[in-house]
Protein backbone atom coordinates (compact mmCIF):
# COMPACT_ATOMS: atom_id res chain seq x y z
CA UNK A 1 14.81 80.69 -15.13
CA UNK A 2 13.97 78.88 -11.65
CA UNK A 3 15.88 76.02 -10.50
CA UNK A 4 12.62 74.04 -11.47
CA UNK A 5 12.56 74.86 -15.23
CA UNK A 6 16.34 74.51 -15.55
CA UNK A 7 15.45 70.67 -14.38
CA UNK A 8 12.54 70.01 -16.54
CA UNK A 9 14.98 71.57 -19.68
CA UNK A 10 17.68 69.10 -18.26
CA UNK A 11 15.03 66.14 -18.15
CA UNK A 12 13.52 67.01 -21.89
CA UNK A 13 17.27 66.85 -22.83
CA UNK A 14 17.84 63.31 -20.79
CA UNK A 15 14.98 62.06 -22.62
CA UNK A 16 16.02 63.67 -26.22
CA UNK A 17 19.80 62.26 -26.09
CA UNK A 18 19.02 58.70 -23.94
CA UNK A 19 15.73 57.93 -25.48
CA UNK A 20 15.47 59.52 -28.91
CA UNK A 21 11.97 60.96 -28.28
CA UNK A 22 11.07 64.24 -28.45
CA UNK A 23 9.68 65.08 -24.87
CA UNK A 24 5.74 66.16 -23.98
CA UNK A 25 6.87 69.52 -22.18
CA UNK A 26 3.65 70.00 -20.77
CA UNK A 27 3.18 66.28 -19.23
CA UNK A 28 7.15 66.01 -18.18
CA UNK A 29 6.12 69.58 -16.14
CA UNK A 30 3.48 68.40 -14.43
CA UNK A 31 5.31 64.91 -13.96
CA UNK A 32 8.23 66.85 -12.72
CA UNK A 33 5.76 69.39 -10.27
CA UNK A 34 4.45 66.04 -9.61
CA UNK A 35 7.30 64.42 -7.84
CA UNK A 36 7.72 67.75 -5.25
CA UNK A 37 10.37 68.39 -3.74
CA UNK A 38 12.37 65.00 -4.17
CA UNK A 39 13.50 66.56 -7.92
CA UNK A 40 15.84 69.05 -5.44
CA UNK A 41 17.84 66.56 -3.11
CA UNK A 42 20.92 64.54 -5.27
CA UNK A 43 19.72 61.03 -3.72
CA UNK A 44 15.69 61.01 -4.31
CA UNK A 45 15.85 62.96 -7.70
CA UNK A 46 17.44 60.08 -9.14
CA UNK A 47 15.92 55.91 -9.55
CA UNK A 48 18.79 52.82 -9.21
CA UNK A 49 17.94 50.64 -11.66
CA UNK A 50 19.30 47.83 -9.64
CA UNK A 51 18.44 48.43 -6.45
CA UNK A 52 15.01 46.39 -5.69
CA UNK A 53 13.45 48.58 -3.01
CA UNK A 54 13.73 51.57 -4.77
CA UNK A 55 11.59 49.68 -7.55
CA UNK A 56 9.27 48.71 -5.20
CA UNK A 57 8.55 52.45 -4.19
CA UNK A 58 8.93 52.94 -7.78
CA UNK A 59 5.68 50.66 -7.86
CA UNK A 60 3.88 51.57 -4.94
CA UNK A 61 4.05 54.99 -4.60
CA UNK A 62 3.63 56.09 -8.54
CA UNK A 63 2.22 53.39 -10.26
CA UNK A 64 -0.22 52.01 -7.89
CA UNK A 65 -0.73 55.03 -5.46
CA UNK A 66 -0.67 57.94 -7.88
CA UNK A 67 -1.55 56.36 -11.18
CA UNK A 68 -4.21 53.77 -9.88
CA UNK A 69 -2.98 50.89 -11.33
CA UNK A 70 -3.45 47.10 -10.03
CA UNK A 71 -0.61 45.15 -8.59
CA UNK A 72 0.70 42.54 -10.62
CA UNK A 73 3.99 41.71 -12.64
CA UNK A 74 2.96 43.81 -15.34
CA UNK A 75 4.01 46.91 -13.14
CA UNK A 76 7.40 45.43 -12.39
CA UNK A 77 7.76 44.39 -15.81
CA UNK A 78 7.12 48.21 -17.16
CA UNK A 79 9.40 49.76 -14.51
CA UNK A 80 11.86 47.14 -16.09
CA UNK A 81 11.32 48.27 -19.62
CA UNK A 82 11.55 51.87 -18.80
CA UNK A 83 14.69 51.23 -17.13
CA UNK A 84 16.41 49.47 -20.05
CA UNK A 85 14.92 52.06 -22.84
CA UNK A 86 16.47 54.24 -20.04
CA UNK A 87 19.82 52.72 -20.76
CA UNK A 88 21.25 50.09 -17.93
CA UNK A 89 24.42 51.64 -18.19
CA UNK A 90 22.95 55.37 -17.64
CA UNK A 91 23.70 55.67 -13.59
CA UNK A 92 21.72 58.80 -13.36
CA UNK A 93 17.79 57.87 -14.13
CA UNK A 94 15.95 60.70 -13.15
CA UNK A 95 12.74 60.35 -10.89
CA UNK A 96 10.62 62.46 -13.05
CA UNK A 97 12.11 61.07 -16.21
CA UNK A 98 11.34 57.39 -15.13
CA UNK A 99 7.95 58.64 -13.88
CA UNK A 100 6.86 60.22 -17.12
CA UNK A 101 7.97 56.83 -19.54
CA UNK A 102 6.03 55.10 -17.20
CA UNK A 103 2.78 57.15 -17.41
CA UNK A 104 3.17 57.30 -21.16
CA UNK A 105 3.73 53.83 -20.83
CA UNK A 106 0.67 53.55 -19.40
CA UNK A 107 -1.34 55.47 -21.53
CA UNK A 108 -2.08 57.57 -18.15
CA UNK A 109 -1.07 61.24 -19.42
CA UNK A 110 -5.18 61.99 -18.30
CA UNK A 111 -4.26 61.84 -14.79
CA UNK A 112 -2.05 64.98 -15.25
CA UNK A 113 -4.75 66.83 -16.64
CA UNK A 114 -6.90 67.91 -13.59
């Protein structure tokens, strides 16, 4: 198994045990092939909740750059939602985790599918 796929089974699991849903393998892949190479290095892999510039590129990079979405508090209200169903008290939030609530979120699984 690649270091990749031992990730995304360490994700699904994140998402299983934190969240209570039962994961979209095939959007949390491309989610998680999505991200690059950020999923490898201990710092960018993960999103701090409380930290408000790494919300921001939270916001700018995936929802508005990558998923097309408009500015507005909506976005900062769904990364905030996200985080909590997350769990506040979780310290590690995955990247791809955090990006795949928020394109379900979203309704944007389509964008994946190219």
């Amino acid at each position: 198994m690649s270091k990749r796929d031992e990730l995304i089974q360490k994700y699904a699991a994140d998402i299983k045990e934190k969240i209570g849903e039962t994961p979209d393998m095939d959007l949390l892949t491309k989610v998680t092939i999505g991200c690059g190479p950020s999923i490898y290095n201990k710092d960018a892999s993960t999103v701090s909740g409380g930290d408000q510039s790494e919300k921001d590129t939270v916001k700018n990079n995936f929802l508005i750059k990558k998923l097309g979405l408009a500015d507005g508090p909506k976005l900062t209200e769904a990364i905030d939602a996200v985080l909590e169903k997350y769990g506040k008290s979780n310290r590690s939030k995955y990247r791809a985790v955090v990006y795949y609530l928020l394109t379900k979120h979203f309704g944007k699984e389509s964008i994946y599918n190219k």
